[in-house]
C-alpha atoms as a PDB file:
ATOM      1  CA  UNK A   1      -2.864 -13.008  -8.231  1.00  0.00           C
ATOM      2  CA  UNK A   2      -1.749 -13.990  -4.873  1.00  0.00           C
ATOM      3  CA  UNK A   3      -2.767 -12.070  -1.731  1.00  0.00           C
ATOM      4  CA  UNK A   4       1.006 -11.447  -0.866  1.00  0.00           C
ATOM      5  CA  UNK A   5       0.601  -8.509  -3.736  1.00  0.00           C
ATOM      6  CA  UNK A   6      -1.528  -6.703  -1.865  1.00  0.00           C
ATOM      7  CA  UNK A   7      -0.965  -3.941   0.903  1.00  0.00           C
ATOM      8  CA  UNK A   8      -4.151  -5.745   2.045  1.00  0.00           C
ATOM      9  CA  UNK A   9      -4.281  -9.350   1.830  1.00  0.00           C
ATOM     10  CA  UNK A  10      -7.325 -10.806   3.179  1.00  0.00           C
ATOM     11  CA  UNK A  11      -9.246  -8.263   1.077  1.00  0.00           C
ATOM     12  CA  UNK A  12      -6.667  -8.261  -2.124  1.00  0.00           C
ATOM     13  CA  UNK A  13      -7.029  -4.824  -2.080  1.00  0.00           C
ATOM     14  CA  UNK A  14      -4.496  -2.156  -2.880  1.00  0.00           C
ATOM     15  CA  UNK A  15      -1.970  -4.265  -5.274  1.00  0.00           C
ATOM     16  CA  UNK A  16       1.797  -3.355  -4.546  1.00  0.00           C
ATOM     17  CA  UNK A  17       3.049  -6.329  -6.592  1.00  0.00           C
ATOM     18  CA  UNK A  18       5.763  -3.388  -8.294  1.00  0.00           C
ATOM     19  CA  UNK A  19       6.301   0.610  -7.431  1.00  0.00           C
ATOM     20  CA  UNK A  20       3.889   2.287  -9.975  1.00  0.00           C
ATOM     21  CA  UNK A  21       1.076  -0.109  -8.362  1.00  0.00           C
ATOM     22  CA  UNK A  22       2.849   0.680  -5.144  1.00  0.00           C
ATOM     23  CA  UNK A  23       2.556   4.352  -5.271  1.00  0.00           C
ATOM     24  CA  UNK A  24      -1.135   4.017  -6.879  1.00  0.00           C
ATOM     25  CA  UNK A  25      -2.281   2.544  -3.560  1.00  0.00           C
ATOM     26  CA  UNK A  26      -1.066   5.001  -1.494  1.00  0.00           C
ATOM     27  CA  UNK A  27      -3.415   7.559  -3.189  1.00  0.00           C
ATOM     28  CA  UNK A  28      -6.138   5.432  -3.645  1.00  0.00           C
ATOM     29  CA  UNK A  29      -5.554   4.614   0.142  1.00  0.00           C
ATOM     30  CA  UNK A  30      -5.517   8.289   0.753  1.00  0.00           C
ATOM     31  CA  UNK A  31      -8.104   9.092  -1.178  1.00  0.00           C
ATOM     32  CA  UNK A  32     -10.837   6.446  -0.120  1.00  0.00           C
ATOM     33  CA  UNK A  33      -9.209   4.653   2.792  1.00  0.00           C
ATOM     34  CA  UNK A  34     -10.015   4.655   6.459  1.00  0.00           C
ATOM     35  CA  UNK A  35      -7.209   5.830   9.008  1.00  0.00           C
ATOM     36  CA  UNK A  36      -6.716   2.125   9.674  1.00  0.00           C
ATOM     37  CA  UNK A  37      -6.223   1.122   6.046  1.00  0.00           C
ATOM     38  CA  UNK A  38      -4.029   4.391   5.192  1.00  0.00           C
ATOM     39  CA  UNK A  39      -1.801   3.054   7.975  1.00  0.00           C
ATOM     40  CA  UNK A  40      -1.535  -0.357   7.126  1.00  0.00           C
ATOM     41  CA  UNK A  41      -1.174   0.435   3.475  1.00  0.00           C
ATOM     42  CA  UNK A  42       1.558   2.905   3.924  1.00  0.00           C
ATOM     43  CA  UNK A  43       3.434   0.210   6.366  1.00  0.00           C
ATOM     44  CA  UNK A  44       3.147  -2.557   3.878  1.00  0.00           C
ATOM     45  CA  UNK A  45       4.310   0.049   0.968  1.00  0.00           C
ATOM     46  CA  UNK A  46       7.631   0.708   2.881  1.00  0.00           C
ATOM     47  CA  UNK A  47       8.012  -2.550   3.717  1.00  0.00           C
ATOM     48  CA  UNK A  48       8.504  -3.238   0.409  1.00  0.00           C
ATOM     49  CA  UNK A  49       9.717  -0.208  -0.997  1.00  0.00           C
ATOM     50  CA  UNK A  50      11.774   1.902   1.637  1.00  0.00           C
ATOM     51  CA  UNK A  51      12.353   4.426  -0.901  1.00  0.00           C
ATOM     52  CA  UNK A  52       8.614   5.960  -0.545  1.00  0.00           C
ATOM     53  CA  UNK A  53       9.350   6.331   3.095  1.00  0.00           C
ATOM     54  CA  UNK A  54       8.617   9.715   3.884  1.00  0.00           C
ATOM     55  CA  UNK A  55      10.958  12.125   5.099  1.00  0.00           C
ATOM     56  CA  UNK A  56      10.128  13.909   8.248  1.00  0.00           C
END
């Protein structure tokens, strides 16, 4: 699988290759990520998806 698919590439963690892989990685991220990760994670997520955006 290319790196590209992940929220985080160099580690190919987090896969976000389609939305129901998208939106598992944003709970794994919350559940087991560091602040750092749960921010890039999210960022890459919305990238991708802008639907998941949150709504303030």
């Amino acid at each position: 699988m290319a790196a590209k698919q992940f929220a985080l590439p160099k580690q190919k963690k987090y896969r976000i290759d389609d939305l129901p892989h998208a939106r598992n990685a944003l709970a794994r991220v919350s559940a087991h990520g560091s602040p750092a990760q749960k921010k890039a994670v999210r960022k890459a997520v919305v990238r991708k998806y802008p639907s998941l955006k949150r709504k303030k």
